[in-house]
C-alpha atoms as a PDB file:
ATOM      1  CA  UNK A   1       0.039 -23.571  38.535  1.00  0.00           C
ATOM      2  CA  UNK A   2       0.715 -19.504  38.582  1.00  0.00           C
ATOM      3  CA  UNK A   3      -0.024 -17.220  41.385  1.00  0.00           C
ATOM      4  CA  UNK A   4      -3.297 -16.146  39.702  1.00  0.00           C
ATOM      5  CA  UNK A   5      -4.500 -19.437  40.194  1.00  0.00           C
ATOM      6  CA  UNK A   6      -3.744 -20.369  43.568  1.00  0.00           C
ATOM      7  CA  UNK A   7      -4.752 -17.005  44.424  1.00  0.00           C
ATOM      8  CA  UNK A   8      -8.412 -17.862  43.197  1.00  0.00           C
ATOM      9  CA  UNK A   9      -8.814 -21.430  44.753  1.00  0.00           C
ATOM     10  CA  UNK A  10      -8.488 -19.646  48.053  1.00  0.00           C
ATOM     11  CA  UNK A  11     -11.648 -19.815  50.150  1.00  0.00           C
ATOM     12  CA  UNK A  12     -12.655 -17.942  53.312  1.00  0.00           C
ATOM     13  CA  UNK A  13     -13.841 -20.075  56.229  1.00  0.00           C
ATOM     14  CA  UNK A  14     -17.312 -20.337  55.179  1.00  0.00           C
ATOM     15  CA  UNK A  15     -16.161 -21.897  51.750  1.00  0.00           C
ATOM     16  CA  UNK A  16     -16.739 -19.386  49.210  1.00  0.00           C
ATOM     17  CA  UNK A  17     -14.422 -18.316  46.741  1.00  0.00           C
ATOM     18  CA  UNK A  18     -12.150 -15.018  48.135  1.00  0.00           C
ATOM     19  CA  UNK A  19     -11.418 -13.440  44.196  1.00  0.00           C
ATOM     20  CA  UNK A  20      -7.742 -11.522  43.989  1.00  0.00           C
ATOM     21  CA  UNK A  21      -7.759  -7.660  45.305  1.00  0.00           C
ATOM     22  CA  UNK A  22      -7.339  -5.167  42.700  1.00  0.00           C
ATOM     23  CA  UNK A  23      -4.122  -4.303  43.442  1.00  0.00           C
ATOM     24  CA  UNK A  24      -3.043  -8.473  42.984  1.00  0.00           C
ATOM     25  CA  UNK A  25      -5.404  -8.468  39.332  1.00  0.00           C
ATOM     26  CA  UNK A  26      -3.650  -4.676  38.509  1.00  0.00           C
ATOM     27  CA  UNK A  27       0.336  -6.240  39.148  1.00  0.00           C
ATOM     28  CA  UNK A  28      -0.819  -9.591  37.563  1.00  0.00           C
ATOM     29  CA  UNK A  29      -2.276  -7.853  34.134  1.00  0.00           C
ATOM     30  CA  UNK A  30       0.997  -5.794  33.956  1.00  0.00           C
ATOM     31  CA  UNK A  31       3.342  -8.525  33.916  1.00  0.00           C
ATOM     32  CA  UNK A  32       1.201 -10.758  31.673  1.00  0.00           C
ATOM     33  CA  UNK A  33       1.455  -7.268  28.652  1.00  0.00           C
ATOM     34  CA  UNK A  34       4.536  -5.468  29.355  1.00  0.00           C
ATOM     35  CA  UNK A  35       4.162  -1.127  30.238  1.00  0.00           C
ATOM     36  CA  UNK A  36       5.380   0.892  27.397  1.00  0.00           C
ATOM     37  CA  UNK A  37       6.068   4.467  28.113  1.00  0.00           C
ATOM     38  CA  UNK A  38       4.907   6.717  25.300  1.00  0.00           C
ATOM     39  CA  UNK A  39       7.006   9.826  25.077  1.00  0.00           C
ATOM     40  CA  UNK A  40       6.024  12.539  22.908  1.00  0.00           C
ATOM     41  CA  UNK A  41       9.452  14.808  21.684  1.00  0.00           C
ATOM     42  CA  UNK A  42       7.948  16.963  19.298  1.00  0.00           C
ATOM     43  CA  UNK A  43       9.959  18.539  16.517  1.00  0.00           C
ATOM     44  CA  UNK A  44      13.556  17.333  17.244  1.00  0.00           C
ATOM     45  CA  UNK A  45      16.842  18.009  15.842  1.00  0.00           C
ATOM     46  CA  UNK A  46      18.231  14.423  14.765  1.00  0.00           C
ATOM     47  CA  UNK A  47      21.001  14.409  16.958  1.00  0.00           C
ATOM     48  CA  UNK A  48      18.873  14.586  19.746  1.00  0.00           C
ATOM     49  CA  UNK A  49      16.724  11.976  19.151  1.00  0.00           C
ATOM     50  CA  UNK A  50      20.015   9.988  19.046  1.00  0.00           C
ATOM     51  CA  UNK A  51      20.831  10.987  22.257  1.00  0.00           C
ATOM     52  CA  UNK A  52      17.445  10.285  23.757  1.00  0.00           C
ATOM     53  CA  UNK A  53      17.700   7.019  22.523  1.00  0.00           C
ATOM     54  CA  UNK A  54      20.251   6.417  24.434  1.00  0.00           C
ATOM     55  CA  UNK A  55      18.990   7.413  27.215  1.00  0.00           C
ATOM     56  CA  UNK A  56      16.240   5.362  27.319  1.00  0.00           C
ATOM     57  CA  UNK A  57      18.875   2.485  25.835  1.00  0.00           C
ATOM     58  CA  UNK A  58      20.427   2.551  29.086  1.00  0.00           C
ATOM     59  CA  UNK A  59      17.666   2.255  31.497  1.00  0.00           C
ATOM     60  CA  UNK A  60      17.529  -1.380  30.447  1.00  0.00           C
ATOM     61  CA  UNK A  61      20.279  -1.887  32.201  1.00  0.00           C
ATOM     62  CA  UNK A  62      18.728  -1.996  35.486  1.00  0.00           C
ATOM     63  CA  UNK A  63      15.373  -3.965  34.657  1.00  0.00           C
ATOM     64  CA  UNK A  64      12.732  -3.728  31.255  1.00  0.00           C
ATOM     65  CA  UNK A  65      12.253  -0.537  30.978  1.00  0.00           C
ATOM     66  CA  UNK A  66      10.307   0.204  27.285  1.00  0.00           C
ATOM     67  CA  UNK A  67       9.531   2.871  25.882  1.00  0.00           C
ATOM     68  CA  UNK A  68       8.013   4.371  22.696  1.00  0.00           C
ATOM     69  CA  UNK A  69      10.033   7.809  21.480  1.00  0.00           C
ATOM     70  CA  UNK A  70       7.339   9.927  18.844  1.00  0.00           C
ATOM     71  CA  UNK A  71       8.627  12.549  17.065  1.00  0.00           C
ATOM     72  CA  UNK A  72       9.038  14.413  13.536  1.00  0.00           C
ATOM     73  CA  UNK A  73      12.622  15.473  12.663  1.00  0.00           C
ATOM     74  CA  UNK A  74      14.278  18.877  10.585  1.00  0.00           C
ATOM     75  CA  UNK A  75      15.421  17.883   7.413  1.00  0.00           C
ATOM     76  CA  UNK A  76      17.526  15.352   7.521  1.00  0.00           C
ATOM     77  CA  UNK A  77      19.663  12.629   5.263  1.00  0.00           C
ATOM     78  CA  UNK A  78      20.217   9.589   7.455  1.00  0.00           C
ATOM     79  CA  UNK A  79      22.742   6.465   6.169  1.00  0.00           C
ATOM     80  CA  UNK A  80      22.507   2.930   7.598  1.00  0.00           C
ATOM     81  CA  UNK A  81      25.006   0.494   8.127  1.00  0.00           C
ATOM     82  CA  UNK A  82      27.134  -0.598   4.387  1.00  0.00           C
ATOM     83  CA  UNK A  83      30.444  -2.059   3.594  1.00  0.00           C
ATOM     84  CA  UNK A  84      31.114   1.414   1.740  1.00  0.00           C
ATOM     85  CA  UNK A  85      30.614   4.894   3.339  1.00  0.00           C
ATOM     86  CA  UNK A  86      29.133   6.514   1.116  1.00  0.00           C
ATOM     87  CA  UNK A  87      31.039   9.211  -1.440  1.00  0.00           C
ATOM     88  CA  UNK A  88      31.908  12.560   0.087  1.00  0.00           C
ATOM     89  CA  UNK A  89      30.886  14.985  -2.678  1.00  0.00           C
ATOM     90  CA  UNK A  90      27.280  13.183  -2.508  1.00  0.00           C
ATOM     91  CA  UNK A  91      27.038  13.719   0.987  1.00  0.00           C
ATOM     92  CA  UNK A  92      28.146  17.268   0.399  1.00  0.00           C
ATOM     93  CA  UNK A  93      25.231  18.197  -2.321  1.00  0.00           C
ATOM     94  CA  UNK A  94      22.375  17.232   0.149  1.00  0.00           C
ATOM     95  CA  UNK A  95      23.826  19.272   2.954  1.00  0.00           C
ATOM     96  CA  UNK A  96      23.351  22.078   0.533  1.00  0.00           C
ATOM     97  CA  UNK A  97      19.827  21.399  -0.200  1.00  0.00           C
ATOM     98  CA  UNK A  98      19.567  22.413   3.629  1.00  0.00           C
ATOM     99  CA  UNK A  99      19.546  19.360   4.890  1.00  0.00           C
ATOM    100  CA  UNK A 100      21.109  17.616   8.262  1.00  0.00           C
ATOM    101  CA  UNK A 101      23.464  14.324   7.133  1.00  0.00           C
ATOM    102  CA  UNK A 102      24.503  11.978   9.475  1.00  0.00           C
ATOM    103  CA  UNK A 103      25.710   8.464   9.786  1.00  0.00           C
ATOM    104  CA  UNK A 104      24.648   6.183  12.131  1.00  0.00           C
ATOM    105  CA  UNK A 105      24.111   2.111  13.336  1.00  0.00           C
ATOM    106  CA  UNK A 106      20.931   1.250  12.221  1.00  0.00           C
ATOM    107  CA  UNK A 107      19.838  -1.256   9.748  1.00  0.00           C
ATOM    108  CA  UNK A 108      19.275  -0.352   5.805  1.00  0.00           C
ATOM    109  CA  UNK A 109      20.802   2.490   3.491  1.00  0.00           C
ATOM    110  CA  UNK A 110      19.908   6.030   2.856  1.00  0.00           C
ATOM    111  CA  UNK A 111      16.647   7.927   3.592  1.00  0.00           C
ATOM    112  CA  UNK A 112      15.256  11.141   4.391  1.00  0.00           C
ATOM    113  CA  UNK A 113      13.314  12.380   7.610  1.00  0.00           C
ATOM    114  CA  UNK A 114      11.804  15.519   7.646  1.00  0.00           C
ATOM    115  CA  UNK A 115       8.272  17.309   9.428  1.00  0.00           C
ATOM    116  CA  UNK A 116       5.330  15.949   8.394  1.00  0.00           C
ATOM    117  CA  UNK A 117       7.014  12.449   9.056  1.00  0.00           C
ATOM    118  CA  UNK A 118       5.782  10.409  11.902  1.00  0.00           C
ATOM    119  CA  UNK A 119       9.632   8.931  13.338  1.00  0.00           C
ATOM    120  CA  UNK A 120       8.621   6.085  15.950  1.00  0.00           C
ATOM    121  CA  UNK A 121      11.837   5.052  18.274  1.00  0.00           C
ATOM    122  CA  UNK A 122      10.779   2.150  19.781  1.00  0.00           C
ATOM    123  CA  UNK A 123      13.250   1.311  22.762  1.00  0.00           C
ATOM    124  CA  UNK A 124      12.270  -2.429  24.074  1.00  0.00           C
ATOM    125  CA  UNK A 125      13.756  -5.318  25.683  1.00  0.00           C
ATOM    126  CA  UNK A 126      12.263  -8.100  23.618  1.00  0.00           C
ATOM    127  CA  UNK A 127      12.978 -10.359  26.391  1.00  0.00           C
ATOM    128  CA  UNK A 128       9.811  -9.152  27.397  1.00  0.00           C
ATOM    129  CA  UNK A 129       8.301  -9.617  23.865  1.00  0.00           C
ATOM    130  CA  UNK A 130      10.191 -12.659  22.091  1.00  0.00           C
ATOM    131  CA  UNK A 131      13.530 -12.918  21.916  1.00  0.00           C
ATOM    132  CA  UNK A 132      13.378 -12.576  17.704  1.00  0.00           C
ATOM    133  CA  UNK A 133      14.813  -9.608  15.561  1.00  0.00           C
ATOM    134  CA  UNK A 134      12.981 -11.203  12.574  1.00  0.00           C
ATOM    135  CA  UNK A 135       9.334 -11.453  14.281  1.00  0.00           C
ATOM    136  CA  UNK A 136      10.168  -7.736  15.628  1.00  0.00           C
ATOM    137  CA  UNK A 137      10.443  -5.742  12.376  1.00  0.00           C
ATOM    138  CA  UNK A 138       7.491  -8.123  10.931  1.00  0.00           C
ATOM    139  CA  UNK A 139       5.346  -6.801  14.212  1.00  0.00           C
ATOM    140  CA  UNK A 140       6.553  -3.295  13.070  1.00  0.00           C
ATOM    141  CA  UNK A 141       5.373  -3.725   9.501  1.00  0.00           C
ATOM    142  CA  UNK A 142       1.962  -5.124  10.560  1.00  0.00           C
ATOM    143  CA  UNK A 143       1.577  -2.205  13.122  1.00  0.00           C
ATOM    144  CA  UNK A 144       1.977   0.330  10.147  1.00  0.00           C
ATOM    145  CA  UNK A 145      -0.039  -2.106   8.031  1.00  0.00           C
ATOM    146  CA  UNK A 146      -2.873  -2.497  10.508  1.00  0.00           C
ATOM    147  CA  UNK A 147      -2.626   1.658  10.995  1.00  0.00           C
ATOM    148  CA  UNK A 148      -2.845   2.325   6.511  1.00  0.00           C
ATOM    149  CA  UNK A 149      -6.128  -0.365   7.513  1.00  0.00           C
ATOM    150  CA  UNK A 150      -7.445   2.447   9.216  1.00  0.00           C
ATOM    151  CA  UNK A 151      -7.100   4.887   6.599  1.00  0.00           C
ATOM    152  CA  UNK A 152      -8.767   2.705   3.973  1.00  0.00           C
ATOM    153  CA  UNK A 153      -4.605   2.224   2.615  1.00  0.00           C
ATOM    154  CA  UNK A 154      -3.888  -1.019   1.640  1.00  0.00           C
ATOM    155  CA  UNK A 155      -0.348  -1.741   2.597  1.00  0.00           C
ATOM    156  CA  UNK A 156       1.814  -4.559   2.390  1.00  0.00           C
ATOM    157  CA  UNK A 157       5.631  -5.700   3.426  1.00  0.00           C
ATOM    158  CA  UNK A 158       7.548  -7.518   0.561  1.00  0.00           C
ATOM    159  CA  UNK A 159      11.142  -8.758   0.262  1.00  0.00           C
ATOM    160  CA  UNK A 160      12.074  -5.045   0.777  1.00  0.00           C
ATOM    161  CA  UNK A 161      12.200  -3.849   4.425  1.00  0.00           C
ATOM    162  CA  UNK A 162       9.460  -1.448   4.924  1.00  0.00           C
ATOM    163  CA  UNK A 163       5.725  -1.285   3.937  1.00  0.00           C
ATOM    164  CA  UNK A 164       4.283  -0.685   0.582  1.00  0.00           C
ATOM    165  CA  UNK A 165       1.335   0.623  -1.330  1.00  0.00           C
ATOM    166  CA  UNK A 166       2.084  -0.740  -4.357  1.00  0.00           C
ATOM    167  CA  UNK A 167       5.648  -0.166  -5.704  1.00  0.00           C
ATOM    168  CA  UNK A 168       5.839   2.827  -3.293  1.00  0.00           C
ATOM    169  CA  UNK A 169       7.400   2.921  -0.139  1.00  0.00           C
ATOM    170  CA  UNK A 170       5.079   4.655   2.682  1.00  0.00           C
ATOM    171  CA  UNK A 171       6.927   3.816   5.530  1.00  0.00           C
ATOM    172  CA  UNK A 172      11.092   3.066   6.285  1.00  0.00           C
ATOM    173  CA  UNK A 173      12.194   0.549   9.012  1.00  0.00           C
ATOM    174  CA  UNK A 174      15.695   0.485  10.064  1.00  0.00           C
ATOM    175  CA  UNK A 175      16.396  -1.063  13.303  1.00  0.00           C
ATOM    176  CA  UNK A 176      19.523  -1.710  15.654  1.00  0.00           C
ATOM    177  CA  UNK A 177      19.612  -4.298  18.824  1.00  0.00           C
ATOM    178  CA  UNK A 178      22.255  -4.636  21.406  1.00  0.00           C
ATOM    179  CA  UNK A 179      21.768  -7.456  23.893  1.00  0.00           C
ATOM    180  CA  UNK A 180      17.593  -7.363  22.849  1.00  0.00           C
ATOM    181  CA  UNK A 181      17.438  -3.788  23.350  1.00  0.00           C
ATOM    182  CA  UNK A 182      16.112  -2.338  20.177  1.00  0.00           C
ATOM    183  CA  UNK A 183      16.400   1.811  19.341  1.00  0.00           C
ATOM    184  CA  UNK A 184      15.643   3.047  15.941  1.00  0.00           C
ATOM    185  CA  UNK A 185      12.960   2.438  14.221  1.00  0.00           C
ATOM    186  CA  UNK A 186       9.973   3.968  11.621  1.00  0.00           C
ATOM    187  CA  UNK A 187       9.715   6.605   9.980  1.00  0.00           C
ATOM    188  CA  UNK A 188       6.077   7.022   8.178  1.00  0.00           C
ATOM    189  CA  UNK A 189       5.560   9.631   5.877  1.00  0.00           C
ATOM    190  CA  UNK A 190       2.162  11.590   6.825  1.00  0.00           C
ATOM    191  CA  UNK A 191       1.986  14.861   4.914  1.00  0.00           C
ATOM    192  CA  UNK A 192       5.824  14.867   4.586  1.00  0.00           C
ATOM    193  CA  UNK A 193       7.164  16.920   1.492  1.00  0.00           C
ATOM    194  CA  UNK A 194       8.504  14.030  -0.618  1.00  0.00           C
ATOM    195  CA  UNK A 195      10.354  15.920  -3.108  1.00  0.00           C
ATOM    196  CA  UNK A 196      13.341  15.662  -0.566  1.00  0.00           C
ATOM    197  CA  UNK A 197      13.327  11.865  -1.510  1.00  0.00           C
ATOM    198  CA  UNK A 198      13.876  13.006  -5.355  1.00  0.00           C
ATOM    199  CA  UNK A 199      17.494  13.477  -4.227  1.00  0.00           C
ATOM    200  CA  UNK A 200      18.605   9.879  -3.289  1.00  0.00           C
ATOM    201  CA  UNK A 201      17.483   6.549  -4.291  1.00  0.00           C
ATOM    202  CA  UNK A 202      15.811   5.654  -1.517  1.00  0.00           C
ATOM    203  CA  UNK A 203      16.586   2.843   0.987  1.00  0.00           C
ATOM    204  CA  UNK A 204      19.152   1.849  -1.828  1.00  0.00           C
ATOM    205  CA  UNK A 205      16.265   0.690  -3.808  1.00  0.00           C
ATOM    206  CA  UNK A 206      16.623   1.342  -7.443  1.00  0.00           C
ATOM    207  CA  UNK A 207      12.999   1.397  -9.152  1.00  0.00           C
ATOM    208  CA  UNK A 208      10.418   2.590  -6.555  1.00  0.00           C
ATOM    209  CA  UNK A 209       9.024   5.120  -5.600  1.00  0.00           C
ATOM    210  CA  UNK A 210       7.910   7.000  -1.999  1.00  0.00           C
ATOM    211  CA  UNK A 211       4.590   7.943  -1.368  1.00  0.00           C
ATOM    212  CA  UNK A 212       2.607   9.378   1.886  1.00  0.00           C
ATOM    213  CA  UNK A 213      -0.815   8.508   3.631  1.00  0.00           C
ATOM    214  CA  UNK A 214      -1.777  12.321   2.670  1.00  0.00           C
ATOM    215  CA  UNK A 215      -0.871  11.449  -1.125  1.00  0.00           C
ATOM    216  CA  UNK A 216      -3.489   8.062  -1.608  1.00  0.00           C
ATOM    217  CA  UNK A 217      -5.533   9.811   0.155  1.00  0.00           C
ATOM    218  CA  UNK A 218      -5.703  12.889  -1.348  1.00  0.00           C
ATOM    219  CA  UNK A 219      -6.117  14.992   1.590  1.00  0.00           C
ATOM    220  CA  UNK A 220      -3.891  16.636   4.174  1.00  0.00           C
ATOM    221  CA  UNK A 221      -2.940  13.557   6.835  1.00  0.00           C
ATOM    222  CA  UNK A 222      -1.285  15.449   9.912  1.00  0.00           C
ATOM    223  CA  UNK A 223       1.184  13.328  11.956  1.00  0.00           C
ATOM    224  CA  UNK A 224      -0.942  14.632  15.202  1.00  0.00           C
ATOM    225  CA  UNK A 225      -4.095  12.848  12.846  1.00  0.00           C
ATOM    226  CA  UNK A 226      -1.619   9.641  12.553  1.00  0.00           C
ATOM    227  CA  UNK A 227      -0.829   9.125  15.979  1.00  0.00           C
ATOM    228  CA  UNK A 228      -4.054   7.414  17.909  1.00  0.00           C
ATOM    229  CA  UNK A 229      -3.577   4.986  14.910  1.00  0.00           C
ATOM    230  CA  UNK A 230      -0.118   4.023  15.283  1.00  0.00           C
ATOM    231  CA  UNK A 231      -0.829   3.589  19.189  1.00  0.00           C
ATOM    232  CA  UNK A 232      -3.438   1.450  18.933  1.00  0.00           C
ATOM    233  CA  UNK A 233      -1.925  -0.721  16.432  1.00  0.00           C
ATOM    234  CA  UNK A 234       1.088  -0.615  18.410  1.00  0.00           C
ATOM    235  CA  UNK A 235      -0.508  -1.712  21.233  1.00  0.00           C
ATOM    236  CA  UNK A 236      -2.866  -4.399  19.420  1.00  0.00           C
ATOM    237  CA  UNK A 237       0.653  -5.966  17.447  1.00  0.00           C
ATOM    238  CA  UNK A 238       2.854  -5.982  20.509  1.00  0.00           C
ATOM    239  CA  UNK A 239       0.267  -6.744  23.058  1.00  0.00           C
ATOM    240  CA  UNK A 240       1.310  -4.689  25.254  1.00  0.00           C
ATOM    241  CA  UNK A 241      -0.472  -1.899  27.354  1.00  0.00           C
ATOM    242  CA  UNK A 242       0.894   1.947  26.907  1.00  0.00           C
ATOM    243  CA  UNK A 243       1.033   4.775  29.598  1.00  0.00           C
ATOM    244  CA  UNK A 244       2.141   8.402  28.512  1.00  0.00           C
ATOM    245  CA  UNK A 245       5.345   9.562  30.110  1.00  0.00           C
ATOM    246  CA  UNK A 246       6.541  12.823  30.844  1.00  0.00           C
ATOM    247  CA  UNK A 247       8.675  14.632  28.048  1.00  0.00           C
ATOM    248  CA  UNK A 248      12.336  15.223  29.031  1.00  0.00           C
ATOM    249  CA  UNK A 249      14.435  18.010  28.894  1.00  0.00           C
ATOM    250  CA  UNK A 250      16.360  18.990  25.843  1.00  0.00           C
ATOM    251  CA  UNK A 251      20.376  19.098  26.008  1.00  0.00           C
ATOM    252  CA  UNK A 252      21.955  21.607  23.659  1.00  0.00           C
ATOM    253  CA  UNK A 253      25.197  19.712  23.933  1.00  0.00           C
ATOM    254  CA  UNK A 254      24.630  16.487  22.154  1.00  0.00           C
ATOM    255  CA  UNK A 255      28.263  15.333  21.725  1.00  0.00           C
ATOM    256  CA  UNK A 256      27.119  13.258  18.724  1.00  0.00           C
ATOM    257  CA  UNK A 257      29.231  14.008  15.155  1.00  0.00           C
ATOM    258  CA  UNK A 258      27.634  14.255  11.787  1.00  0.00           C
ATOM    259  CA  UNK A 259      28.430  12.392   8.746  1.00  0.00           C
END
């Protein structure tokens, strides 16, 4: 029997039933659906979202700590984890296009972020979800599934990481997790420019396409018009309850190398 209950068969002397104070009903509900931190960055260089991933990374070491890191990026070419780095000269003609390239520990191969992307960092423990990498990046998918709902976009997962309308990617999912601590995550493309993508085969995956919430439907989708979606899906996929935290500081010395 858990606290809630014994706490509800108590009775005052007269025999009636003494219900939990609201303090006991507000600590109960918060450990029953974990307290996710939403923390809006902004426009960000890459390299700083890495580091801020980090820095909420290592608040799990103390206790759960979880938070959700929103933010759009400046051009940028990002590469997974592969047996292979990838050529040199390649690497070389999309820093010319303008473009950021860097290397990092995440899951899957090559894609672009850029503004008009919505870049979700989630930074859990999942021993406060379930302890599953596999039922993790399927809650991801049906968060951005459930959120393309909302927009009257049908969207589906498939054998290929990510979600789909049609043969067309609309959102990448790479992931990394140390110890159940996940960082990475989704990037969704909004009103993104996708004619960076025309540069790479995206993901690694020859044959398909990229596509954005603003192309099926038509109109311009802003990533600030994207977010109250994502949220609540987030929150109705992960069952979890979400609090806004405070935005921190940016550090001009990042100490992380490019690719």
């Amino acid at each position: 029997m858990n606290e809630l209950h014994l706490k509800l068969q108590e009775a005052d002397p007269a025999g009636f039933l003494r219900l939990p104070d609201k303090t006991f009903l507000l600590q109960f509900w918060m450990t029953v659906r974990p307290l996710v931190e939403v923390v809006r960055l902004g426009l960000v260089p890459y390299k700083e979202g890495l580091r801020l991933q980090q820095v909420y990374v290592n608040r799990h070491r103390s206790a759960p700590s979880h938070a959700l890191l929103l933010c759009q990026h400046s051009p940028v070419y990002t590469t997974g984890i592969r047996h292979k780095p990838y050529p040199g000269p390649l690497l070389d003609q999309l820093r010319l296009l303008g473009a950021d390239v860097h290397r990092t520990n995440r899951g899957g191969l090559i894609t672009f972020h850029g503004p008009g992307q919505l870049v979700c960092y989630p930074v859990l423990n999942l021993g406060s979800f379930k302890k599953s990498v596999r039922w993790y990046v399927s809650q991801l998918e049906k968060t951005i599934i459930t959120l393309c709902g909302r927009f009257g976009v049908e969207a589906a997962s498939s054998p290929h990481t990510g979600v789909w309308v049609g043969d067309n990617k609309i959102c990448a999912i790479g992931i990394h997790c140390g110890h159940y601590v996940t960082s990475h995550g989704l990037a969704l493309n909004c009103n993104t420019d996708l004619s960076w993508f025309g540069h790479i085969v995206p993901c690694g995956i020859e044959g398909k396409g990229v596509t954005s919430l603003s192309r099926e439907l038509q109109r311009d989708v802003s990533v600030q018009e994207t977010i109250p979606h994502l949220l609540d899906a987030f929150r109705e996929q992960f069952n979890c309850q979400l609090t806004e935290g405070e935005t921190p500081e940016p550090e001009q010395n990042f100490g992380v190398s490019s690719a």
